[in-house]
C-alpha atoms as a PDB file:
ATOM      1  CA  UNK A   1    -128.643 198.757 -50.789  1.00  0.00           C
ATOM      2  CA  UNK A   2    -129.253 194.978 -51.640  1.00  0.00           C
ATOM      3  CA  UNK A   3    -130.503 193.121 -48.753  1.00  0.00           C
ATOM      4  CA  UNK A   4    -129.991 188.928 -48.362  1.00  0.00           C
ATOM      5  CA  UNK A   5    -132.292 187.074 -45.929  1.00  0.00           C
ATOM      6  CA  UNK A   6    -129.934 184.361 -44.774  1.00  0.00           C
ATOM      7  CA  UNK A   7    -130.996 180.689 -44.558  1.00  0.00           C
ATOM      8  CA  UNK A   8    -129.507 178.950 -41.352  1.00  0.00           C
ATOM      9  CA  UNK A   9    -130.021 175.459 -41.373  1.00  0.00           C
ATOM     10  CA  UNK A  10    -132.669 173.712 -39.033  1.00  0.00           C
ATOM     11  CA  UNK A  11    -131.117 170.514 -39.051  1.00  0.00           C
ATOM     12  CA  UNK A  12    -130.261 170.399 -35.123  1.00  0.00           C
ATOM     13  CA  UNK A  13    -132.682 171.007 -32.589  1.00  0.00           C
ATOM     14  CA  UNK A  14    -130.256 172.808 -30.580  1.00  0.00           C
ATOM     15  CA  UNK A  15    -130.912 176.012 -29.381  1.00  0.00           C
ATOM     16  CA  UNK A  16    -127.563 177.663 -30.488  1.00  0.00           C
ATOM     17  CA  UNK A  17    -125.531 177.472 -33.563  1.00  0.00           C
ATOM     18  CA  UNK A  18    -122.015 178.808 -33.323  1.00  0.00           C
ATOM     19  CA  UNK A  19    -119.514 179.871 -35.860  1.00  0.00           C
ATOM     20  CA  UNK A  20    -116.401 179.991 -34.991  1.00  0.00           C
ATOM     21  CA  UNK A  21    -113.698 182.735 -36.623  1.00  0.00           C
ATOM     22  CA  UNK A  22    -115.759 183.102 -39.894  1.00  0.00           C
ATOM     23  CA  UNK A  23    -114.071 185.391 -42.800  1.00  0.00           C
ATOM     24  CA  UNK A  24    -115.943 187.485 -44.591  1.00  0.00           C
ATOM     25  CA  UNK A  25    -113.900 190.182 -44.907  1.00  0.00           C
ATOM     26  CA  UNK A  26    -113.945 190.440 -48.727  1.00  0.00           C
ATOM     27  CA  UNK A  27    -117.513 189.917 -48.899  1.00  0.00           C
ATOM     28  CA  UNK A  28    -120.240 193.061 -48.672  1.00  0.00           C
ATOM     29  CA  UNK A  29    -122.656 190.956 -46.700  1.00  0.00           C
ATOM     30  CA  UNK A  30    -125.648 193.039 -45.543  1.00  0.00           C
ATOM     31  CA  UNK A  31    -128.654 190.433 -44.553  1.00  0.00           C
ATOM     32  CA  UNK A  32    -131.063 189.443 -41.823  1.00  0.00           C
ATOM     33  CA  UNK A  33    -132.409 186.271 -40.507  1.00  0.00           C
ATOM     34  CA  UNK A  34    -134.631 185.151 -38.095  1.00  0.00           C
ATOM     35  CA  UNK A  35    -131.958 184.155 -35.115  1.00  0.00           C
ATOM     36  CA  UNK A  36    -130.832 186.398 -32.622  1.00  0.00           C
ATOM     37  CA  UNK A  37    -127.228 186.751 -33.296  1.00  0.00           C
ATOM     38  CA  UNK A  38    -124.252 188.058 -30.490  1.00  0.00           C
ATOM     39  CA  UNK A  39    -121.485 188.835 -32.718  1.00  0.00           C
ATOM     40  CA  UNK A  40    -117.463 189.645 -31.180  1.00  0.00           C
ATOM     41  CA  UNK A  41    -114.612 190.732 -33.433  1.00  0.00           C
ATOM     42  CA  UNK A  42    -111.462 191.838 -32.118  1.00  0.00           C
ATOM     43  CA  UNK A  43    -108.455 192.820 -33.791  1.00  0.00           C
ATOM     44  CA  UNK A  44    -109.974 195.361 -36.112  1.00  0.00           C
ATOM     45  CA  UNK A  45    -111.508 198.430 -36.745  1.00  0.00           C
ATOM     46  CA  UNK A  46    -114.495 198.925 -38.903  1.00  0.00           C
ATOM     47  CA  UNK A  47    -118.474 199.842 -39.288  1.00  0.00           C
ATOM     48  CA  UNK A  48    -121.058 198.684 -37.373  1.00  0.00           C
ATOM     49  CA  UNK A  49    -123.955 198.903 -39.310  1.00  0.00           C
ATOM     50  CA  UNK A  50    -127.296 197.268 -37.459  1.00  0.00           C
ATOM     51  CA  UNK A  51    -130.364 198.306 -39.072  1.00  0.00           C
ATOM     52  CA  UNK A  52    -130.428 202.225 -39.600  1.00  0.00           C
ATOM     53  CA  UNK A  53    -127.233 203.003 -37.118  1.00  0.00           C
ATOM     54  CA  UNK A  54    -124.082 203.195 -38.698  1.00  0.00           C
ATOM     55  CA  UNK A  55    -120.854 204.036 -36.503  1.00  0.00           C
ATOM     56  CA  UNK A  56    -117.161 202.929 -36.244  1.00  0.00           C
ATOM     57  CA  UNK A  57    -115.882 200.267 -33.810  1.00  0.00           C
ATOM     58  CA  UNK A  58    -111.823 200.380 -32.377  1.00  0.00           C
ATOM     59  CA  UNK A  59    -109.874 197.377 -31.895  1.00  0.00           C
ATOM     60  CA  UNK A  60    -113.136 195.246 -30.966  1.00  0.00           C
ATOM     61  CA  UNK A  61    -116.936 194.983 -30.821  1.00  0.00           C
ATOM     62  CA  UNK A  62    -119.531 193.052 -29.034  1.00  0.00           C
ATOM     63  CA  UNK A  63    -122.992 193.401 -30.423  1.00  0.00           C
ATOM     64  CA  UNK A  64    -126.115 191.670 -29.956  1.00  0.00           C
ATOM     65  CA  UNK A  65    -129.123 191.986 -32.893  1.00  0.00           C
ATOM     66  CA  UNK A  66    -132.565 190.793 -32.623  1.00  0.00           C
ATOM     67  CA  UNK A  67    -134.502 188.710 -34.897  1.00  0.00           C
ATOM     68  CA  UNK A  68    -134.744 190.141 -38.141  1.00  0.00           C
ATOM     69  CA  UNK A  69    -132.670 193.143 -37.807  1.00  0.00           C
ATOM     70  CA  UNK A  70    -130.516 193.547 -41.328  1.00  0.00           C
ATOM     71  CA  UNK A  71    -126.847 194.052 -40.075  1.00  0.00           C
ATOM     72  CA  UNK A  72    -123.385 194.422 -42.205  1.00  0.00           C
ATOM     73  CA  UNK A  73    -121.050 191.606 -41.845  1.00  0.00           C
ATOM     74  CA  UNK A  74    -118.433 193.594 -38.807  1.00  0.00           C
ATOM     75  CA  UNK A  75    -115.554 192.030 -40.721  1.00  0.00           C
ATOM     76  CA  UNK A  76    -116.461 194.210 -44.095  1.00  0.00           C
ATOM     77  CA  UNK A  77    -113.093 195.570 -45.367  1.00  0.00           C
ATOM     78  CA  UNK A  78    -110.921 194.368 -42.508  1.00  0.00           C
ATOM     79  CA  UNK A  79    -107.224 193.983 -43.535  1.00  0.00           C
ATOM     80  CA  UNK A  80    -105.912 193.033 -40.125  1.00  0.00           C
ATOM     81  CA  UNK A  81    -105.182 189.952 -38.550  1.00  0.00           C
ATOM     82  CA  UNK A  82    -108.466 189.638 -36.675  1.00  0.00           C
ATOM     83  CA  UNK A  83    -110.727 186.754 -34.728  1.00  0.00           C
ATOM     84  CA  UNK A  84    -114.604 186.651 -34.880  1.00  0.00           C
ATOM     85  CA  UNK A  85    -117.102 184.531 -32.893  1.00  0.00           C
ATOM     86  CA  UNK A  86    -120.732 184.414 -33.777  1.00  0.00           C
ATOM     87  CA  UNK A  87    -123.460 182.763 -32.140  1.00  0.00           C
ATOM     88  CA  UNK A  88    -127.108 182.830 -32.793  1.00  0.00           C
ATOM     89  CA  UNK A  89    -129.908 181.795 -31.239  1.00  0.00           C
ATOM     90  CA  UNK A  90    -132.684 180.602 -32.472  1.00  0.00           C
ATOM     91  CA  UNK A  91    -136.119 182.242 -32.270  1.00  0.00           C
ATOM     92  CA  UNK A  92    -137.775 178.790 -30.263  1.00  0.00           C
ATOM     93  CA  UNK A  93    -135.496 179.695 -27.650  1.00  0.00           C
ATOM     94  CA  UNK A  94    -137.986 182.403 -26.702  1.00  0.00           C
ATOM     95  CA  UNK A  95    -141.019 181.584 -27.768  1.00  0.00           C
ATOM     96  CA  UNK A  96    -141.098 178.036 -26.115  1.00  0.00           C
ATOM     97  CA  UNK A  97    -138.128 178.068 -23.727  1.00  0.00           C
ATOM     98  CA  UNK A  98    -137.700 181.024 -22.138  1.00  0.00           C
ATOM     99  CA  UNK A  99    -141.105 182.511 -21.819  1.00  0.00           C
ATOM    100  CA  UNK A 100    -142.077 179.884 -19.901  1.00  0.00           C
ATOM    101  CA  UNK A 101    -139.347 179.835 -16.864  1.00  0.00           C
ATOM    102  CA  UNK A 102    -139.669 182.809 -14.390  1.00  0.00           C
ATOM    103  CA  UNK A 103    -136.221 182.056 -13.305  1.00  0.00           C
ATOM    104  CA  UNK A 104    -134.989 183.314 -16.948  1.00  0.00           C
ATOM    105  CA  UNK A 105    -136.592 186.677 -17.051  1.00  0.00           C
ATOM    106  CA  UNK A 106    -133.519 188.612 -17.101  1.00  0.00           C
ATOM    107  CA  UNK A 107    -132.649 187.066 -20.091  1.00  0.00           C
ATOM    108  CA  UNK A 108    -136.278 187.180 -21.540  1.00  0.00           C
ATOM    109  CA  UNK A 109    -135.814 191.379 -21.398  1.00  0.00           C
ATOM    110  CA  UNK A 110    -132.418 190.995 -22.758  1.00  0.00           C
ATOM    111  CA  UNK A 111    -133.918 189.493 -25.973  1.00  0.00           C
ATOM    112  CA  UNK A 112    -136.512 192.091 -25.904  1.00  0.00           C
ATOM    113  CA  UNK A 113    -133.812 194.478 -25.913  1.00  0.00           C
ATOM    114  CA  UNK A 114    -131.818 193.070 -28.815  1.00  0.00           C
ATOM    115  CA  UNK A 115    -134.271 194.890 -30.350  1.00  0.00           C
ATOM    116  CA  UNK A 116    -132.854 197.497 -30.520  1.00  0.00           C
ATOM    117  CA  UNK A 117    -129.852 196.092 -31.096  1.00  0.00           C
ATOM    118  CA  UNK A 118    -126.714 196.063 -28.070  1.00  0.00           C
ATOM    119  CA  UNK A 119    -123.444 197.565 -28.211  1.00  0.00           C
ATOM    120  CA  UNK A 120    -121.575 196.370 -25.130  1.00  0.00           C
ATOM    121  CA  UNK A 121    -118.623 198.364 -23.690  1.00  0.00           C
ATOM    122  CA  UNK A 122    -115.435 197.094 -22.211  1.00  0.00           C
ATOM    123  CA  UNK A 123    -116.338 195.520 -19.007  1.00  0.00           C
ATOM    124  CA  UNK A 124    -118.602 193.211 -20.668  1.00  0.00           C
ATOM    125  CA  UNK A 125    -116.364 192.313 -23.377  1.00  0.00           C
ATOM    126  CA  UNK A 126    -113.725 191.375 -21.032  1.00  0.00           C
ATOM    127  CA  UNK A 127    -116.138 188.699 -19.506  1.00  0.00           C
ATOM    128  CA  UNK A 128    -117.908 187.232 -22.419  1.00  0.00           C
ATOM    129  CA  UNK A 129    -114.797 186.961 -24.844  1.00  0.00           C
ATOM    130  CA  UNK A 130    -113.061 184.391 -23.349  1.00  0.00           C
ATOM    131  CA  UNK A 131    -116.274 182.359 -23.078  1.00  0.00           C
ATOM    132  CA  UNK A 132    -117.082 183.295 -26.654  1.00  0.00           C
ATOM    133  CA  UNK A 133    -113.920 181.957 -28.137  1.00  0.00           C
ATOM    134  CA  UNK A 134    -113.830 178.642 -26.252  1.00  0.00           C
ATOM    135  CA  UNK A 135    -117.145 177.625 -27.861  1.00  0.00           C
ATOM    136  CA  UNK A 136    -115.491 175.771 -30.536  1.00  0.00           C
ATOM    137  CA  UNK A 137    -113.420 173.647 -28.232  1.00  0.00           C
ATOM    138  CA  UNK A 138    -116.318 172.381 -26.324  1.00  0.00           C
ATOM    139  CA  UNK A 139    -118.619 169.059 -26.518  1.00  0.00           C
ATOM    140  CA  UNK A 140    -122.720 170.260 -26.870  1.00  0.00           C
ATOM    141  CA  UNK A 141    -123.673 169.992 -23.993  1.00  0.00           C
ATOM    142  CA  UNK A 142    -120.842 171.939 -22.506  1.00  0.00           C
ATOM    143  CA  UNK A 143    -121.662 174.622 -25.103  1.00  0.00           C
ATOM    144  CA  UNK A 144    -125.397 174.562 -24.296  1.00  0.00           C
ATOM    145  CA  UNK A 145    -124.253 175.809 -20.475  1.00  0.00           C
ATOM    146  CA  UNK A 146    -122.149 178.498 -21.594  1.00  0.00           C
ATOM    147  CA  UNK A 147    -123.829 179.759 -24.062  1.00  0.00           C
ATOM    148  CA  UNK A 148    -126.411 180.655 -21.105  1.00  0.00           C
ATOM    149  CA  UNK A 149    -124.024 181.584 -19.020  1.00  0.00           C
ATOM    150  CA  UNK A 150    -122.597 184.243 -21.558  1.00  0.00           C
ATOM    151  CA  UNK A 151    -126.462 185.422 -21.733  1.00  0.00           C
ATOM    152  CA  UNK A 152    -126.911 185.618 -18.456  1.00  0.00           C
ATOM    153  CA  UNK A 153    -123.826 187.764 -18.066  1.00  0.00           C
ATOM    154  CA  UNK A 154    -125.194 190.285 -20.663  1.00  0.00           C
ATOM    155  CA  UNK A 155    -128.743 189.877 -19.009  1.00  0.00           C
ATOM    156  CA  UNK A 156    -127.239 191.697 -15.877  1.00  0.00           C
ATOM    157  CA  UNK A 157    -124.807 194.136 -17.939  1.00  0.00           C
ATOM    158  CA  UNK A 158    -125.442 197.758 -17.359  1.00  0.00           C
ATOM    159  CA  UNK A 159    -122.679 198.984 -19.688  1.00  0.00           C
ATOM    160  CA  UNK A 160    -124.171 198.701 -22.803  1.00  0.00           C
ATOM    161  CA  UNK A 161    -125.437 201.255 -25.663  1.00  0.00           C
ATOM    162  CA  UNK A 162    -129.091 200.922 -27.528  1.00  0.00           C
ATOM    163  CA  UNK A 163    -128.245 201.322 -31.304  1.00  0.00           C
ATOM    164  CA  UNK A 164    -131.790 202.688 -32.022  1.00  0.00           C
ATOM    165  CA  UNK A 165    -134.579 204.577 -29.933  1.00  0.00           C
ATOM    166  CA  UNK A 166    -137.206 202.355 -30.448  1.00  0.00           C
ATOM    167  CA  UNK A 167    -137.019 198.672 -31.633  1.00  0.00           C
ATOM    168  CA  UNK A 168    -136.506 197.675 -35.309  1.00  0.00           C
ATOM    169  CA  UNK A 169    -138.949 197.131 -37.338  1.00  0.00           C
ATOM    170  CA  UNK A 170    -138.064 194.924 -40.363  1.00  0.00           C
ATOM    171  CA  UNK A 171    -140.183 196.079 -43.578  1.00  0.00           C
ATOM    172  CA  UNK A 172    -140.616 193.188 -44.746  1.00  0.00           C
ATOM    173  CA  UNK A 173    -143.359 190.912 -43.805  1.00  0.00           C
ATOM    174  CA  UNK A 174    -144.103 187.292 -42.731  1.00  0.00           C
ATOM    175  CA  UNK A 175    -145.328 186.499 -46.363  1.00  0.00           C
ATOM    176  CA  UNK A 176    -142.560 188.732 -48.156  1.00  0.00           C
ATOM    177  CA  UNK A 177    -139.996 186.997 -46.195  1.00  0.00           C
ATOM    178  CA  UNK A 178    -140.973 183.737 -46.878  1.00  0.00           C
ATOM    179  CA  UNK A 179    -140.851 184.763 -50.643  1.00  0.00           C
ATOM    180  CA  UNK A 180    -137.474 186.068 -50.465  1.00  0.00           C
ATOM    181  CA  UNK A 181    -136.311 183.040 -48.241  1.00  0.00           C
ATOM    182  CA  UNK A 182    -137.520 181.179 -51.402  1.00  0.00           C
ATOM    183  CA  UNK A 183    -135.965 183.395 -54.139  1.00  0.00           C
ATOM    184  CA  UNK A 184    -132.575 182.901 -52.800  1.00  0.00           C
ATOM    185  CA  UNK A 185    -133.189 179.408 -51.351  1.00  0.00           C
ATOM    186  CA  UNK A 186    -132.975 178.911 -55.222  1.00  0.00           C
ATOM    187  CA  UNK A 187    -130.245 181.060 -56.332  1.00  0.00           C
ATOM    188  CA  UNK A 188    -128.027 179.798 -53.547  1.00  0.00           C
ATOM    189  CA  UNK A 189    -128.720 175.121 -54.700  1.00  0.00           C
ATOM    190  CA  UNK A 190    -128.770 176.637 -58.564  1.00  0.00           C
ATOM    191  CA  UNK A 191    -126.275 179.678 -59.286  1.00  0.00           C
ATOM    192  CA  UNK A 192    -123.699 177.040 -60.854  1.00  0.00           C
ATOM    193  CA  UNK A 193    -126.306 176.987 -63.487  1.00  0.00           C
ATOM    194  CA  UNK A 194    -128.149 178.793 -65.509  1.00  0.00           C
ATOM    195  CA  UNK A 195    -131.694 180.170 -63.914  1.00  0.00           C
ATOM    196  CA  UNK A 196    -134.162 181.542 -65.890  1.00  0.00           C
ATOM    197  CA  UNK A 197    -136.020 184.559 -64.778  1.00  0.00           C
ATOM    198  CA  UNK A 198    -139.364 182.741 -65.826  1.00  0.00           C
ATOM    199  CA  UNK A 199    -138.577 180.404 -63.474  1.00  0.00           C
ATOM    200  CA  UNK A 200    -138.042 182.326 -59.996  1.00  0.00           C
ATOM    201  CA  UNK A 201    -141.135 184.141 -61.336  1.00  0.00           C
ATOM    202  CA  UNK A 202    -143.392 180.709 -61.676  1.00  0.00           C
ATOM    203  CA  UNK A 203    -141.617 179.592 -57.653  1.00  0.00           C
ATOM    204  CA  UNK A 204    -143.182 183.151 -56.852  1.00  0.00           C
ATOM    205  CA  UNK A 205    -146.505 182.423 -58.718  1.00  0.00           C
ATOM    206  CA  UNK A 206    -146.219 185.617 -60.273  1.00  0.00           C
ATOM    207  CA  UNK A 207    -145.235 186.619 -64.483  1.00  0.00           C
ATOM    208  CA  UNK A 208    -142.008 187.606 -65.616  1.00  0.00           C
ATOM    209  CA  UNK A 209    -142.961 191.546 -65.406  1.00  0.00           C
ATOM    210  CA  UNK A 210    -144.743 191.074 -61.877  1.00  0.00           C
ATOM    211  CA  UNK A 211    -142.141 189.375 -60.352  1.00  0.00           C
ATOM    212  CA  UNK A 212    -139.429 191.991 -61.661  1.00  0.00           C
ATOM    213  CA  UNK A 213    -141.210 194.684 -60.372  1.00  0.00           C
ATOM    214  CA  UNK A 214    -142.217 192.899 -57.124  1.00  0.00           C
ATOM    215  CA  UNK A 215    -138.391 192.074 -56.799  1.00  0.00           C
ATOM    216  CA  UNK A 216    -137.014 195.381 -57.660  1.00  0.00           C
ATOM    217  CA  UNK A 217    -139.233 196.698 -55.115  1.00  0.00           C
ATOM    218  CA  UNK A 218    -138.714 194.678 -52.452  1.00  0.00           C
ATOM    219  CA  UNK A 219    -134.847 194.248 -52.558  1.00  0.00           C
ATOM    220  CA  UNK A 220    -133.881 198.147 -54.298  1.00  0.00           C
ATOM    221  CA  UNK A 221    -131.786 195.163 -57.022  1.00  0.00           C
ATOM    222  CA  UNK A 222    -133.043 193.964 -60.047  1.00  0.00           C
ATOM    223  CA  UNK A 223    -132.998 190.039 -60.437  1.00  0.00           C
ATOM    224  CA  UNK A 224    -130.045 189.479 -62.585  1.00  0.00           C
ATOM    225  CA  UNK A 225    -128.076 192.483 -60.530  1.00  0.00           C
ATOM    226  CA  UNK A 226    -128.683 190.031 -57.556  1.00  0.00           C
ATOM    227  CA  UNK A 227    -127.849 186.592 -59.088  1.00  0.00           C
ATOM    228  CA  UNK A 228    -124.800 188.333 -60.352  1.00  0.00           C
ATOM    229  CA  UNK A 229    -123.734 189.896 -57.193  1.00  0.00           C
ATOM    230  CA  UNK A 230    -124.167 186.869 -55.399  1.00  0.00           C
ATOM    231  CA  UNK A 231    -122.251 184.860 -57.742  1.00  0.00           C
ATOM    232  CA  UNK A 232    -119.536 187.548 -57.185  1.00  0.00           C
ATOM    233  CA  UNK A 233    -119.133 186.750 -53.685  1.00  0.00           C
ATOM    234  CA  UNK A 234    -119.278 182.994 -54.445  1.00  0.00           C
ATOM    235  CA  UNK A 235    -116.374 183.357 -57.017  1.00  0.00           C
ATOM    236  CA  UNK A 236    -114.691 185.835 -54.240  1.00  0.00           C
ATOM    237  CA  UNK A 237    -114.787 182.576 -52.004  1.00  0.00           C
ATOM    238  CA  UNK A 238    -113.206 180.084 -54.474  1.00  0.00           C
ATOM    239  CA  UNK A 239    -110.485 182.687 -55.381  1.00  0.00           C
ATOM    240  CA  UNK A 240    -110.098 182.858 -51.712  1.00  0.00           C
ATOM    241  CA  UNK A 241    -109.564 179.034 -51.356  1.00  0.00           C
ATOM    242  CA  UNK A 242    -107.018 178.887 -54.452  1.00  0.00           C
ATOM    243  CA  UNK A 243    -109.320 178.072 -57.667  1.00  0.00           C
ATOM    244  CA  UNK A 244    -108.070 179.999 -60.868  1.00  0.00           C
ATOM    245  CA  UNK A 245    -110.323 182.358 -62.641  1.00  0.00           C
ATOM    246  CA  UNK A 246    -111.196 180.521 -65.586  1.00  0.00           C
ATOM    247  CA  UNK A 247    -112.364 177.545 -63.237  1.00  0.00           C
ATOM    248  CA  UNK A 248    -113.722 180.270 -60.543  1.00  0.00           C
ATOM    249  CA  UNK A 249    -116.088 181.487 -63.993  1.00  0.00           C
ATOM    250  CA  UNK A 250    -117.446 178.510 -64.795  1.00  0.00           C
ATOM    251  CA  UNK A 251    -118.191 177.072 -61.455  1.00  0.00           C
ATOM    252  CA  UNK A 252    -120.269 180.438 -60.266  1.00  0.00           C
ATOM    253  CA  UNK A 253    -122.667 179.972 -63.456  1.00  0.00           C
ATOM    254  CA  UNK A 254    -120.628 182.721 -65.758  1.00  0.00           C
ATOM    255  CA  UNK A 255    -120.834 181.016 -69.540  1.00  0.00           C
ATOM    256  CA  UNK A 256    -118.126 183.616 -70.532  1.00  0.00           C
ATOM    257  CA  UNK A 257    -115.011 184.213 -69.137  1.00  0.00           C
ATOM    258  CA  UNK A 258    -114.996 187.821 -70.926  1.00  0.00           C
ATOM    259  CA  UNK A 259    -118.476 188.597 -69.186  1.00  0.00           C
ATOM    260  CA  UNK A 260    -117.175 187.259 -65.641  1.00  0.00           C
ATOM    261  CA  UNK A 261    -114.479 189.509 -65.847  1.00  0.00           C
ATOM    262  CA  UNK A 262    -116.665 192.243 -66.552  1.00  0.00           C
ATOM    263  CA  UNK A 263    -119.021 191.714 -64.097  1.00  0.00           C
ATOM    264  CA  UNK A 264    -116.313 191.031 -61.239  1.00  0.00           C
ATOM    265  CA  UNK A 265    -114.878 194.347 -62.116  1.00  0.00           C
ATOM    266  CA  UNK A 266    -118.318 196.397 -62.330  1.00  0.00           C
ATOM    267  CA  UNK A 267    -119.371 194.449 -58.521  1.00  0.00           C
ATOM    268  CA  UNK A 268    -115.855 194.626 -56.933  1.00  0.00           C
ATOM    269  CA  UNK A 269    -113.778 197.844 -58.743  1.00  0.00           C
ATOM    270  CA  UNK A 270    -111.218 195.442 -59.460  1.00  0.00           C
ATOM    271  CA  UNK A 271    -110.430 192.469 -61.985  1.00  0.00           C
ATOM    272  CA  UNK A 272    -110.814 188.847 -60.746  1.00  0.00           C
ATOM    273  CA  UNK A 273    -106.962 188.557 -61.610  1.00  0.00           C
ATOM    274  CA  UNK A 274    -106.016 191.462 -59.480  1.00  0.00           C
ATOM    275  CA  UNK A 275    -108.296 190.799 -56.755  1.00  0.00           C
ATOM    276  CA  UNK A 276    -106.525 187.323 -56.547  1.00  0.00           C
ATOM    277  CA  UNK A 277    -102.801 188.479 -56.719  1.00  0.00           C
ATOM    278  CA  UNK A 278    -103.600 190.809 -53.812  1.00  0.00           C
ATOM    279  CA  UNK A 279    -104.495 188.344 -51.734  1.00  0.00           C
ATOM    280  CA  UNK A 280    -101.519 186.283 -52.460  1.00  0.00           C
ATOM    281  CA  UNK A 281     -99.356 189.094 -51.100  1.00  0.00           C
ATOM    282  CA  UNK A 282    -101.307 189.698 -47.755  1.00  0.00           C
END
């Protein structure tokens, strides 16, 4: 399974970064990243797949995930008319914050249960929704408050499942996900254009044959599999947003319409024509 350490950018100091209703529905987005992240959906049904615990989820879903604990995007395959909020938090918050105000321990052992990652049942949901989806509507400061108030509601939640026994462990380490943050730190300013294995290899200070096995290795996906995939889900987006396919092609880094279409087909099951028609008829 190909894994995708996502990049979230440091340019604000805040704490908290929330997204508000993101899609991703057509996208197979299975990643990690540093930040705590408290994820609600409702409106759909679908997997919830945090590390190595895969179940189903009913009409909604309010999970928290610890640093560094690969997840599926919850939207994954959704059809229905759904709303998402996402918020994550970023590791500081602990480390420098937190740790160092008695008054917050409840929400310091929350954190060190996200862990595990946190499945909260109904009661809960019914208190933090609400606060969840009027994120976007607020000014930052306002957001800063509740975004501790919805944490210290799930700090003194007792209805709440632990998706794993003990607490993640992500394989990868310190060094390795540097390296990968690197890797696709490239791909993602340079898939528009052509990249040359020799040079994601040279960024890595490793040769061409190193790096391919070091990068087979560490992801389960070979290089090009990877650039390809991910320029897949970047053409998925622009199809999304109303681009035709010959412009979707060239702007993702494809140099031949008749390869595009192949690989969109071999990634997806389906041809970049058909996969844009049905969307034009949900």
């Amino acid at each position: 399974m190909k894994i995708q350490l996502e990049s979230i950018s440091p340019a604000s100091k805040s704490p908290f970064r929330h997204l508000h209703d993101p899609k991703l529905n057509h996208l197979f987005y299975w990643h990690f990243h540093p930040e705590y992240e408290l994820v609600y959906i409702e409106g759909a049904s679908a997997t919830r797949h945090v590390g190595n615990h895969v179940s189903q989820f009913t009409n909604s879903d309010l999970v928290f995930i610890g640093s560094n604990i690969p997840h599926l995007n919850f939207d994954h395959g959704v059809s229905t008319n759904y709303r998402k909020e996402v918020l994550h938090i970023k590791p500081f918050f602990k480390d420098s914050l937190i740790n160092e105000i008695p008054e917050l321990m409840a929400i310091d052992r929350l954190l060190e249960l996200s862990k595990y990652g946190l499945a909260f049942s109904e009661k809960t949901k019914k208190k933090v929704a609400p606060l969840l989806m009027g994120l976007h509507l607020l000014q930052p400061f306002e957001l800063f408050m509740h975004a501790f108030q919805i944490l210290q509601i799930l700090s003194q939640s007792t209805d709440f499942e632990l998706l794993h026994n003990k607490p993640y462990v992500n394989r990868y380490s310190k060094k390795e996900q540097e390296r990968i943050r690197q890797i696709y730190a490239m791909v993602d300013e340079r898939y528009q254009n052509k990249i040359h294995v020799e040079e994601v290899a040279a960024l890595c200070n490793l040769t061409k044959p190193a790096f391919c096995r070091y990068f087979k290795k560490a992801t389960g996906n070979t290089f090009i599999n990877f650039l390809n995939q991910y320029r897949i889900s970047q053409a998925k987006r622009l199809l999304l947003l109303g681009k035709n396919v010959s412009e979707t092609c060239y702007d993702c880094g494809f140099e031949s319409l008749s390869y595009f279409n192949r690989t969109f087909k071999k990634v997806t099951g389906e041809n970049p024509s058909s996969f844009k028609a049905n969307i034009q008829t949900q």
